[in-house]
Structures are given as C-alpha cells and as structure tokens.
N, C-alpha and C. Protein backbone atom coordinates (compact mmCIF):
# COMPACT_ATOMS: atom_id res chain seq x y z
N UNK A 1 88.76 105.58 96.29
CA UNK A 1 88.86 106.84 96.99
C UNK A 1 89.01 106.63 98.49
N UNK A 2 88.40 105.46 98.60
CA UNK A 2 88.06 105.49 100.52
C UNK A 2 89.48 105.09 100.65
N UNK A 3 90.38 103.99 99.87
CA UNK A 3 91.68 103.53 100.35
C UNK A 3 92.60 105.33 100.06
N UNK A 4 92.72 106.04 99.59
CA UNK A 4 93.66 107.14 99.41
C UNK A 4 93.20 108.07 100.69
N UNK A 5 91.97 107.87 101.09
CA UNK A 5 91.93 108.96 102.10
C UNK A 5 92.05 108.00 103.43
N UNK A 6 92.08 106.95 103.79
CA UNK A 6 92.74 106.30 105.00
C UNK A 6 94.17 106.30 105.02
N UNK A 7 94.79 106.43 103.67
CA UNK A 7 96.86 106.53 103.83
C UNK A 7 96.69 107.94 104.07
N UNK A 8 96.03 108.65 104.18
CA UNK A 8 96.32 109.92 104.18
C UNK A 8 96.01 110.13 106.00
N UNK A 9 95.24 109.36 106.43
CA UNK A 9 94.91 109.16 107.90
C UNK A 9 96.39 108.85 108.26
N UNK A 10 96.17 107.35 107.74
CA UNK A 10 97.95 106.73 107.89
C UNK A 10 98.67 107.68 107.51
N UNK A 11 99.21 108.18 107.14
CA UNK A 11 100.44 108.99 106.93
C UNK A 11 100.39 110.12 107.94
N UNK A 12 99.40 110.97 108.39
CA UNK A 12 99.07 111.84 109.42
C UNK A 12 99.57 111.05 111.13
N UNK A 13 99.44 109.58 110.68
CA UNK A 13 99.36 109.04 112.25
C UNK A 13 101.05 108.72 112.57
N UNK A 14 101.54 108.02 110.96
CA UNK A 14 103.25 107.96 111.06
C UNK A 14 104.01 109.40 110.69
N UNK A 15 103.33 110.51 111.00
CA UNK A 15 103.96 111.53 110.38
C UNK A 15 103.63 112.89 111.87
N UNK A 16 103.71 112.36 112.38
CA UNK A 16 102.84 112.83 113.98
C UNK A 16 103.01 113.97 114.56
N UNK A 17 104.88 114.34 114.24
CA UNK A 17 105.04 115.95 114.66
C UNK A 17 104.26 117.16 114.09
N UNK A 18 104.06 117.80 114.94
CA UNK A 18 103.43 119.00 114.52
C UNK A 18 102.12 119.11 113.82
N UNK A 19 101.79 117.78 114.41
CA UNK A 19 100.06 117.46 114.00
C UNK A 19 100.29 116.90 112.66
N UNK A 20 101.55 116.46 111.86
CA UNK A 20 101.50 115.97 110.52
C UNK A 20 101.64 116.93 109.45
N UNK A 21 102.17 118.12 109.93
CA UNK A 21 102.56 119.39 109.19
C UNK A 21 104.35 119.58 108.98
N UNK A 22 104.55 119.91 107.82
CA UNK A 22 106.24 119.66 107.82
C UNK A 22 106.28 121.83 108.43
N UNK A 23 106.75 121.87 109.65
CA UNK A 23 106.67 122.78 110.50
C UNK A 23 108.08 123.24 110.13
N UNK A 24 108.58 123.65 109.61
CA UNK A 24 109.54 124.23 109.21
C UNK A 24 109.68 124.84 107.47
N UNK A 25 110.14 126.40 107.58
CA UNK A 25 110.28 126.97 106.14
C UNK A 25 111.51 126.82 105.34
N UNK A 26 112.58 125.97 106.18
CA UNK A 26 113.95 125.57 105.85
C UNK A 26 113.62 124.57 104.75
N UNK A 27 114.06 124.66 103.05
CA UNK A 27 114.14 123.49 102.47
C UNK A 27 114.39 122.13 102.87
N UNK A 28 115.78 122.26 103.18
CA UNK A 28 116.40 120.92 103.71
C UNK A 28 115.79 120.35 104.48
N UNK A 29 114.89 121.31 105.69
CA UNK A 29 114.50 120.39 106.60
C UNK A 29 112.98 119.77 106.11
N UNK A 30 112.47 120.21 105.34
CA UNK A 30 111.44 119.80 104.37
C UNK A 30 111.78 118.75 103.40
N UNK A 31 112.62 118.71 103.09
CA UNK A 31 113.28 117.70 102.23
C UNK A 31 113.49 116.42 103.49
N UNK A 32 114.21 116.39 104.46
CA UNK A 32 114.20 115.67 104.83
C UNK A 32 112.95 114.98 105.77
N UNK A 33 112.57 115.39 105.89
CA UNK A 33 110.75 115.18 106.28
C UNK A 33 109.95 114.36 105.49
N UNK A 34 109.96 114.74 104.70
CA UNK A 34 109.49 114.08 103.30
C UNK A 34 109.97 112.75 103.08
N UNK A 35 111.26 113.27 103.06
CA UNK A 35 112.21 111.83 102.49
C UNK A 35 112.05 110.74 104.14
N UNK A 36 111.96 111.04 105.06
CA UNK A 36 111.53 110.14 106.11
C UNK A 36 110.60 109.99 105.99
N UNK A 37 109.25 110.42 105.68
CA UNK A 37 108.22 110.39 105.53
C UNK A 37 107.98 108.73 104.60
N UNK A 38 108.46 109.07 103.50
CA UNK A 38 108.99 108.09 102.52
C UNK A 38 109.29 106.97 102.67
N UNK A 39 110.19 106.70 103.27
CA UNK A 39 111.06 105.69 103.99
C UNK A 39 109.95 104.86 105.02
N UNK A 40 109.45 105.87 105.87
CA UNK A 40 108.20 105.11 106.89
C UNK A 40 107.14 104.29 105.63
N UNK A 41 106.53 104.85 104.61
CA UNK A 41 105.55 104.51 103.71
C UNK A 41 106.14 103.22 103.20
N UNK A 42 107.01 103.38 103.19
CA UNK A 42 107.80 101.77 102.09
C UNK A 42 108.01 100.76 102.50
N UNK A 43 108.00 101.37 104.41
CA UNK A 43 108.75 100.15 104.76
C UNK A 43 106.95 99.55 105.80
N UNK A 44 106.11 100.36 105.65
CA UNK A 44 104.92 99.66 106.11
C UNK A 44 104.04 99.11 105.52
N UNK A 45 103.89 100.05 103.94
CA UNK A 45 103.57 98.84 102.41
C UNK A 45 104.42 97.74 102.59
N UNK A 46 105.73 97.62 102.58
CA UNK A 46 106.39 96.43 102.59
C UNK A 46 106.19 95.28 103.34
N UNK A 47 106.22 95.19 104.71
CA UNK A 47 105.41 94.68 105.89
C UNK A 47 104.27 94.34 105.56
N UNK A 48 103.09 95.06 104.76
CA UNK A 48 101.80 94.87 104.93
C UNK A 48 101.83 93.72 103.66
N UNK A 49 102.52 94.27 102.65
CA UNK A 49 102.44 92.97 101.26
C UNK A 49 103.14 91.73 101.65
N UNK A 50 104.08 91.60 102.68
CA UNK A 50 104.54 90.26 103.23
C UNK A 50 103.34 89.58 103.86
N UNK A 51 102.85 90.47 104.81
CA UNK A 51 101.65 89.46 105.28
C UNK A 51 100.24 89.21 104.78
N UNK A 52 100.44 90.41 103.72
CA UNK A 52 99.12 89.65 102.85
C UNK A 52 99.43 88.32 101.67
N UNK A 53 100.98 88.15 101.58
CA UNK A 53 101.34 86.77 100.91
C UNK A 53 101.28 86.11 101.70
N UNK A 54 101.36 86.22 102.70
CA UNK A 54 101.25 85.40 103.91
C UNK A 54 100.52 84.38 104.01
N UNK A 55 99.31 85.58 104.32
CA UNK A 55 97.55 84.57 104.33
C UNK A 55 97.05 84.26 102.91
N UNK A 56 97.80 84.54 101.85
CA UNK A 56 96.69 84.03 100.36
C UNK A 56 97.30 82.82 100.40
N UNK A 57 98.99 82.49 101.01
CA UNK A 57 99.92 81.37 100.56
C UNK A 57 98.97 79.86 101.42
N UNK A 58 98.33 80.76 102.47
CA UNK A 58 97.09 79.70 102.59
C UNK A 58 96.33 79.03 101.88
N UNK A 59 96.24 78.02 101.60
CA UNK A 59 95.01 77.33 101.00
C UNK A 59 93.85 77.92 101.06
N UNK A 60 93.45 77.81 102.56
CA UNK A 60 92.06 77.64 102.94
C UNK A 60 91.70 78.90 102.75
N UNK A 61 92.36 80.22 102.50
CA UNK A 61 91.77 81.32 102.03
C UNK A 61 91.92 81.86 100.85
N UNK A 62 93.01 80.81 100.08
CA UNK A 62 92.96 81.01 98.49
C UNK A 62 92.01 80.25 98.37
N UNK A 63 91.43 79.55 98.24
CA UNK A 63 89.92 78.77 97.98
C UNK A 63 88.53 79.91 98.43
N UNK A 64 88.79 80.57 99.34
CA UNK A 64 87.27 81.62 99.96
C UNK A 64 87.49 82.55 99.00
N UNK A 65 88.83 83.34 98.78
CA UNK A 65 88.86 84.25 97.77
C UNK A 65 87.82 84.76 96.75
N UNK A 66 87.00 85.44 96.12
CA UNK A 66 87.14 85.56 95.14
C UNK A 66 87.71 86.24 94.26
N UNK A 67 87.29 86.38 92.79
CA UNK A 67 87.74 87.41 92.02
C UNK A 67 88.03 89.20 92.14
N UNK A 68 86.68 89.61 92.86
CA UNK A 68 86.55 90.34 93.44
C UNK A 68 87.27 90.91 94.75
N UNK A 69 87.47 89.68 95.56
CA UNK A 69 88.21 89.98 96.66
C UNK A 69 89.59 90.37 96.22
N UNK A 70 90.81 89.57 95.42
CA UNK A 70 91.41 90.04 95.26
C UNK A 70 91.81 91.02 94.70
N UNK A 71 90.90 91.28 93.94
CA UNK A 71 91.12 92.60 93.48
C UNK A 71 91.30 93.32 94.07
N UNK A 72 90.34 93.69 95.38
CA UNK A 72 90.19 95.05 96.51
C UNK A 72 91.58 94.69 97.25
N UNK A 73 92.65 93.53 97.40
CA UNK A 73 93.48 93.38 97.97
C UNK A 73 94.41 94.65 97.67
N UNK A 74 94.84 95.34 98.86
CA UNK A 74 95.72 96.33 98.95
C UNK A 74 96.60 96.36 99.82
N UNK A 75 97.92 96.73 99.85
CA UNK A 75 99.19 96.58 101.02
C UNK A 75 98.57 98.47 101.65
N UNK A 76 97.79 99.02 101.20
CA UNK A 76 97.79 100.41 102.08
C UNK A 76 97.08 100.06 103.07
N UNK A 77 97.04 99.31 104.15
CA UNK A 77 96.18 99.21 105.51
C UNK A 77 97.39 99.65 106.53
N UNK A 78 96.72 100.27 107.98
CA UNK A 78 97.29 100.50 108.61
C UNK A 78 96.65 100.44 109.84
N UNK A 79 95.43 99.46 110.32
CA UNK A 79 95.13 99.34 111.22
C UNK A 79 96.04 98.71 112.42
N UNK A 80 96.56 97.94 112.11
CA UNK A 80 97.76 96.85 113.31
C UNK A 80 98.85 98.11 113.65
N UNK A 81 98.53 99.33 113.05
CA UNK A 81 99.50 100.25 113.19
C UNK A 81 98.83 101.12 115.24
N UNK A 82 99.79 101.12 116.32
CA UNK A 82 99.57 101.66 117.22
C UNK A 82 100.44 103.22 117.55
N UNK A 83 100.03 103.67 117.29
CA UNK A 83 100.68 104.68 116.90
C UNK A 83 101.00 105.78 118.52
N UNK A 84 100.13 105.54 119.58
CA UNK A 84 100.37 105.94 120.79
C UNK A 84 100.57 104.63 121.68
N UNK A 85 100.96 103.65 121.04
CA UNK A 85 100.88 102.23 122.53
C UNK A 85 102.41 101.96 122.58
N UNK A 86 102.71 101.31 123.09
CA UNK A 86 104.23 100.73 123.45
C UNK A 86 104.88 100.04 122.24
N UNK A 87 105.53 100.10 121.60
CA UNK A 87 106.45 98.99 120.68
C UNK A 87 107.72 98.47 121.10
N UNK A 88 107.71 97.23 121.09
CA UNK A 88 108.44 96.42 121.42
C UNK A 88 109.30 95.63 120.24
N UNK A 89 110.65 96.16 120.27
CA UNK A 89 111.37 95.73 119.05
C UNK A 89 112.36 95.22 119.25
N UNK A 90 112.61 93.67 118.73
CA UNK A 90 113.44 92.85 119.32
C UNK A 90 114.38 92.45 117.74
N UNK A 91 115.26 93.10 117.98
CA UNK A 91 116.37 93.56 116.28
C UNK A 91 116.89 92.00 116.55
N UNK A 92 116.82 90.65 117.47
CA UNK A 92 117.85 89.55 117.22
C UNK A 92 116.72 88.63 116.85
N UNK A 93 115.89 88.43 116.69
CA UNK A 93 115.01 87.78 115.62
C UNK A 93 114.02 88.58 114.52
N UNK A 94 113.72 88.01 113.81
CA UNK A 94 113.05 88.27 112.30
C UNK A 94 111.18 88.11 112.77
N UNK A 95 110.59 88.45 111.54
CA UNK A 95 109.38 88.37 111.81
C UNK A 95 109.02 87.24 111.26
N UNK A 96 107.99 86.51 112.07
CA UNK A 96 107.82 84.74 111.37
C UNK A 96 106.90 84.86 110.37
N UNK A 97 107.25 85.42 109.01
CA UNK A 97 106.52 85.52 107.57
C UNK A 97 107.07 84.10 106.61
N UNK A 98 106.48 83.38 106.00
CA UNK A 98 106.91 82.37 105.39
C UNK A 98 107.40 83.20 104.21
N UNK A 99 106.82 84.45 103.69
CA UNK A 99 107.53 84.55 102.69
C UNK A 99 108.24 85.97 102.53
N UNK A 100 108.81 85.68 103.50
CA UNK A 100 109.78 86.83 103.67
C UNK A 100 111.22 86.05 102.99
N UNK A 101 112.08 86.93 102.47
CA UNK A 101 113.29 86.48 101.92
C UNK A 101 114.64 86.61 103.13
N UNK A 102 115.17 85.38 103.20
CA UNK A 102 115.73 84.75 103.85
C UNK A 102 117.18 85.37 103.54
N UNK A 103 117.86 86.06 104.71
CA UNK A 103 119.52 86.72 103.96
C UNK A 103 120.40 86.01 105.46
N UNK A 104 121.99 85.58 104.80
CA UNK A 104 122.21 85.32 105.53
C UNK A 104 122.73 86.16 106.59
C-alpha cells in the first residue's frame, strides 16, 4: 500500500500542471494528458529498473541481499526525482548503466 500511495505522490510531482489535475473538460485534451502522463511513468520505471540491475549486477550486494529484500525490490521509486531543481540534459552521451542495451 505504502509503494501505490508514493507513485501517486510521484505521479502528482511528474504531472505538476494545475496542481496534478487534468484541468480541462475537452476529451482530447484529457486524452492527451493521460497519454503523456503515461509516457513520463514508463520511461521513469524504465530508468529506475536499469539501475536497480545495476546495483544487484554487483556482487557485493547480491551477497547482502536477502530473500526478503528482493522481494520488496520495486522500479516505483522516485526519490532522485527533482522535480523543482535544474536538469541538465546532455542528448550526446548515454547514461553509464552496464546494463543498459547498447544500439548502434
């Protein structure tokens, strides 16, 4: 329960106009809200499950692990998320994930 009501924080924080309210009675523009909405969610689960292969592809914390721990492992975190600070996005290099898939 506690992880569904922090994406719901997260989603309020990547969803920011209008306080996180789709502010318009226009379908389409509700539709497309949504569907961006969407798009943000997939692509920060996505990000978050790269770098949690990241650190298990570690040894030294596949060994601390336990059973338990992985279990609670979840890609819904969104703390590294700054949602009022500066972002700095540099589109001519990649992010240094070992297991990110490599295109040419």
């Amino acid at each position: 329960m506690n992880v569904v009501e922090s994406w719901n924080r997260a989603n309020s924080v990547i969803f920011f106009g209008k306080g996180g309210d789709i502010a318009t009675n226009r379908r389409d523009e509700q539709e497309l809200s949504v569907l961006c909405l969407r798009v943000l969610q997939a692509a920060l689960v996505y990000v978050n499950t790269l770098m949690v292969q990241d650190v298990l592809a570690d040894e030294d914390w596949a060994d601390q692990l336990t059973d338990a721990d992985r279990r609670g492992l979840t890609p819904l975190f969104w703390t590294h998320v700054a949602p009022y600070g500066e972002v700095k996005l540099d589109m001519s290099s990649r992010l240094t994930l070992a297991n990110a898939p490599h295109q040419p």
